[in-house]
Protein backbone atom coordinates (compact mmCIF):
# COMPACT_ATOMS: atom_id res chain seq x y z
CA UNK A 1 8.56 -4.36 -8.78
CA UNK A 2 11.93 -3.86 -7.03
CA UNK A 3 14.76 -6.23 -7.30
CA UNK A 4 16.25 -7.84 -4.44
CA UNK A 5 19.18 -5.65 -4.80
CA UNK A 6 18.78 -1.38 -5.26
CA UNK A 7 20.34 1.92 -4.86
CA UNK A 8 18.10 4.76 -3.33
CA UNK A 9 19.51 8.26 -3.57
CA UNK A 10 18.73 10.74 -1.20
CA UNK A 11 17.76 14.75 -1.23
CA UNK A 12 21.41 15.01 0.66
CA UNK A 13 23.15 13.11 -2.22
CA UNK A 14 23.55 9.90 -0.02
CA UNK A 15 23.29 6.46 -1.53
CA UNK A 16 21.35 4.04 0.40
CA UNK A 17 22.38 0.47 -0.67
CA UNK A 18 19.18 -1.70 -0.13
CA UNK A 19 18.72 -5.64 0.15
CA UNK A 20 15.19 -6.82 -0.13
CA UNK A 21 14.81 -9.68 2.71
CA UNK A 22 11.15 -9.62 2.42
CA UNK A 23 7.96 -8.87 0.10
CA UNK A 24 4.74 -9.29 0.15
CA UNK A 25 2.94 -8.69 -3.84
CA UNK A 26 -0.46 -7.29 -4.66
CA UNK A 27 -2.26 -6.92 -7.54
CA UNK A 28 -0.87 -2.99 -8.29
CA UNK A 29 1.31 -2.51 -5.71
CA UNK A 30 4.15 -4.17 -3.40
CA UNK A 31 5.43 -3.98 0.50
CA UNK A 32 8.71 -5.09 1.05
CA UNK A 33 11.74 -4.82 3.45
CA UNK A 34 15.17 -5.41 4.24
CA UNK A 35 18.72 -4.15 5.19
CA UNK A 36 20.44 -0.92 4.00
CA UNK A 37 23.81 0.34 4.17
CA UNK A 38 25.13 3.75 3.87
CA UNK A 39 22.44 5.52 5.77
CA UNK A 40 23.69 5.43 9.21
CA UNK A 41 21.85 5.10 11.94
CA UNK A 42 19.12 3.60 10.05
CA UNK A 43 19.88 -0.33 8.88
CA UNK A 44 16.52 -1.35 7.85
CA UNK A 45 14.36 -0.39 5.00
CA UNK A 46 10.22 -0.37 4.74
CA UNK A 47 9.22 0.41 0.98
CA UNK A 48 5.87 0.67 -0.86
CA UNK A 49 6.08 0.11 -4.41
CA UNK A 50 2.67 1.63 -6.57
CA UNK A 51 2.85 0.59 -10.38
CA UNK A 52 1.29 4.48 -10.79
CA UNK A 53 3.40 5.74 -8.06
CA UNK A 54 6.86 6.73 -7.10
CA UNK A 55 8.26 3.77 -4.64
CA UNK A 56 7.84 5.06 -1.38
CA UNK A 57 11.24 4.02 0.93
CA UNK A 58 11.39 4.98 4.46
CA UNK A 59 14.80 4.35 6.30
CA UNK A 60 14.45 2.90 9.94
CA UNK A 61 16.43 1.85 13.16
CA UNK A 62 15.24 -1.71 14.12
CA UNK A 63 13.41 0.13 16.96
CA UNK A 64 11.68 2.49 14.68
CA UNK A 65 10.60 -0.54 12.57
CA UNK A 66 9.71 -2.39 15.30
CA UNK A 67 6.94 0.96 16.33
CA UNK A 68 5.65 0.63 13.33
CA UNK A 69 4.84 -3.24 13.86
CA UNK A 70 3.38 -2.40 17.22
CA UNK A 71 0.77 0.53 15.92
CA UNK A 72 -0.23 -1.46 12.94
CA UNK A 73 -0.77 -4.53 15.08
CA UNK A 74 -2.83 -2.51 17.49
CA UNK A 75 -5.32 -1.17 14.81
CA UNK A 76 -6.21 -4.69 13.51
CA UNK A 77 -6.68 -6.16 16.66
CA UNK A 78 -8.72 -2.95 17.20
CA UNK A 79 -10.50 -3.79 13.47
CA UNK A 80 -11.16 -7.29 14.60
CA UNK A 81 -12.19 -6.22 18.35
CA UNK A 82 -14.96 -4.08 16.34
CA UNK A 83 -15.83 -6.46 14.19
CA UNK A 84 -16.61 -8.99 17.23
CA UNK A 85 -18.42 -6.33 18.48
CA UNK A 86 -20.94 -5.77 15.94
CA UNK A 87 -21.30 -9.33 15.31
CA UNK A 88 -22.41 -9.77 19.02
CA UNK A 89 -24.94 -7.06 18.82
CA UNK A 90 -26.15 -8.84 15.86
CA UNK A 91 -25.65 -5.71 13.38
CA UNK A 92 -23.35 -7.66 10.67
CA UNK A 93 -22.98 -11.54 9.94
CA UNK A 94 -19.67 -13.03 10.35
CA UNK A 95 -17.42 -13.22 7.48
């Protein structure tokens, strides 16, 4: 998938200059981020790379990124929270 170093070019004709600090591989596809340079105010990078697809690269602020951690983290505790709750009622066995 991508290498820990890459060059993203933008519609505008900017070059973002990406360093992967982090990835996380599945069988087609994988998440990864990092820093970026050259795409001021946004220092981070969060990328999805699809075998089939083009990578998908969006271009965050640390608090932006950090937004993103938050409403993700909400949904699976709100996934597990449901879970629980079936399991009490007795509709579905525990995993």
């Amino acid at each position: 998938m991508c290498p820990i170093e890459f060059d993203v070019e933008l519609d505008d004709g900017r070059i973002a200059h990406c360093w992967k600090a982090q990835s996380q591989p599945y069988l087609d596809c994988e998440f990864s981020a990092g820093l970026v340079e050259g795409v001021d105010p946004d220092v981070l990078y969060l990328r999805l790379d699809r075998e089939k697809d083009e990578p998908l690269t969006l271009f965050l602020r640390p608090d932006e990124l950090q937004a993103i951690i938050w409403v993700a983290t909400g949904a699976l505790w709100s996934l597990e929270i449901q879970k629980r709750a079936l399991i009490s009622d007795g509709n579905e066995s525990e995993d």
